[in-house]
C-alpha atoms as a PDB file:
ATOM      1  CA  UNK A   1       0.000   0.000   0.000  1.00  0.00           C
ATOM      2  CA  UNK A   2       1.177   3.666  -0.819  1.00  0.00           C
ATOM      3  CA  UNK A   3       0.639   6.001   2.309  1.00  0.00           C
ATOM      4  CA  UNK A   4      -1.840   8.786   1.755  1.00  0.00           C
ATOM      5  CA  UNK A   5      -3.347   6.109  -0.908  1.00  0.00           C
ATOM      6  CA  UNK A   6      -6.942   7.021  -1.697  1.00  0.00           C
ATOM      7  CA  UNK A   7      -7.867   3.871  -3.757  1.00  0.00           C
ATOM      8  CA  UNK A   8      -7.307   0.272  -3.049  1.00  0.00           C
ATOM      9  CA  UNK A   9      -7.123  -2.284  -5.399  1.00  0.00           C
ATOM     10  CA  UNK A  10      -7.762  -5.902  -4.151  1.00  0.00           C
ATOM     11  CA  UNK A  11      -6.422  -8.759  -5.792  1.00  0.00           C
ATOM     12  CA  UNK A  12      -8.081 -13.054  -5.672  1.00  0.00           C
ATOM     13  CA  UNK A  13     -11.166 -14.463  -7.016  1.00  0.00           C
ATOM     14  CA  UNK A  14     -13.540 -11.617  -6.891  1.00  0.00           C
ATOM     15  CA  UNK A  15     -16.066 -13.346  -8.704  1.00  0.00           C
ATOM     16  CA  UNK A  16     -19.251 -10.887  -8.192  1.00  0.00           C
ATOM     17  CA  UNK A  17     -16.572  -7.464  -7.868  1.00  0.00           C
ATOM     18  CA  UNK A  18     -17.421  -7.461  -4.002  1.00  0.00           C
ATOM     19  CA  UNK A  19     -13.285  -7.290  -2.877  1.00  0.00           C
ATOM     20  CA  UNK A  20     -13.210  -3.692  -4.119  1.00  0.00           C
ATOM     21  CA  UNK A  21     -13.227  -1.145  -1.515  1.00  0.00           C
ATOM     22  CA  UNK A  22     -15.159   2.442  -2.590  1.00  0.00           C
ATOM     23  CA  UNK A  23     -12.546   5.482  -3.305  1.00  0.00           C
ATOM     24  CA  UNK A  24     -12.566   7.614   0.298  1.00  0.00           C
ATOM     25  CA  UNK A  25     -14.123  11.420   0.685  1.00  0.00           C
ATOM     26  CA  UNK A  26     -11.869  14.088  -0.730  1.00  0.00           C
ATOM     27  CA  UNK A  27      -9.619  14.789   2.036  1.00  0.00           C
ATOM     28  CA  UNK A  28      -9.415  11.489   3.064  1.00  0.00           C
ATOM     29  CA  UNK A  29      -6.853   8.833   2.731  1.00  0.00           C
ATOM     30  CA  UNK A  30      -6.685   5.188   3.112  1.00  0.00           C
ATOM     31  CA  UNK A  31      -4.026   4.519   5.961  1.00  0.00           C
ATOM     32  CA  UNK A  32      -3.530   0.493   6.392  1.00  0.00           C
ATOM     33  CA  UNK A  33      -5.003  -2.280   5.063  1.00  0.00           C
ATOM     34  CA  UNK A  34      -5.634  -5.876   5.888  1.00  0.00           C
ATOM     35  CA  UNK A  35      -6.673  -8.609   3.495  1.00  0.00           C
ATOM     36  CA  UNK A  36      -7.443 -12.405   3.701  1.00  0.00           C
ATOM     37  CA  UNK A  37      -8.893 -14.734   1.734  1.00  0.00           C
ATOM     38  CA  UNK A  38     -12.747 -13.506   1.360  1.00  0.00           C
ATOM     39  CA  UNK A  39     -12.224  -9.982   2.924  1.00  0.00           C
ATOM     40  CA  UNK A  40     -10.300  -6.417   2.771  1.00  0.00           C
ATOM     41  CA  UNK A  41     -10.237  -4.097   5.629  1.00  0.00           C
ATOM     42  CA  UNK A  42      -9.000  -0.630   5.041  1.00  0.00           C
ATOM     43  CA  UNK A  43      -8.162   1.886   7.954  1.00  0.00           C
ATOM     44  CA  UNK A  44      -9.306   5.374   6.307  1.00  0.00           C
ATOM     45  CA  UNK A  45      -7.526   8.658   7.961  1.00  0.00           C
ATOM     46  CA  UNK A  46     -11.118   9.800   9.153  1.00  0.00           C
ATOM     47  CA  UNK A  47     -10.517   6.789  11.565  1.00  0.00           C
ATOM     48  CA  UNK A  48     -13.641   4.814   9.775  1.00  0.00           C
ATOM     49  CA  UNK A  49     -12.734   1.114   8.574  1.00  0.00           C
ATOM     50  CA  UNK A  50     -14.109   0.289   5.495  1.00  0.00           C
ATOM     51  CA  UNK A  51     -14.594  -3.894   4.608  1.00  0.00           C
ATOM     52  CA  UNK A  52     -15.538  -5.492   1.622  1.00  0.00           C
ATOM     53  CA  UNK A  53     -16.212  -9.024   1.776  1.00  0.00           C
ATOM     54  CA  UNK A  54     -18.122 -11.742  -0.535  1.00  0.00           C
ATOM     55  CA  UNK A  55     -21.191 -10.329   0.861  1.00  0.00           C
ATOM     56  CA  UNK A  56     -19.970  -6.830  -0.160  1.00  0.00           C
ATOM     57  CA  UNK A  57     -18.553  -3.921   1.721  1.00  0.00           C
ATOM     58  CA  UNK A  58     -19.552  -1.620   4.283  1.00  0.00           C
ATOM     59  CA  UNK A  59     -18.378   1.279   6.289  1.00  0.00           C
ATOM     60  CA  UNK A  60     -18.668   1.316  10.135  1.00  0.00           C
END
């Protein structure tokens, strides 16, 4: 991952394009990232955590 990084690209099956996180606000940046086998989970600089799973992603 580039720092300051305001898309994400996912890589893996991906059959239904469900892995791929949304592009952040402007003035927001994605600042880690975790990804297994089924799931991504990105850390954005608003402190929000974004997923995106096989069921499709979400932002708490």
């Amino acid at each position: 991952m580039v720092p300051g990084a305001t898309t994400v690209r996912t890589a893996g099956v991906n059959l239904h394009a469900r892995l791929e996180l949304p592009d952040p606000p402007v003035g927001v940046t994605y600042i880690a990232i975790d990804i297994g086998a089924s799931a991504t989970a990105a850390l954005r600089s608003d402190g929000q955590v974004v997923m995106a799973t096989d069921l499709g992603w979400q932002a708490d």
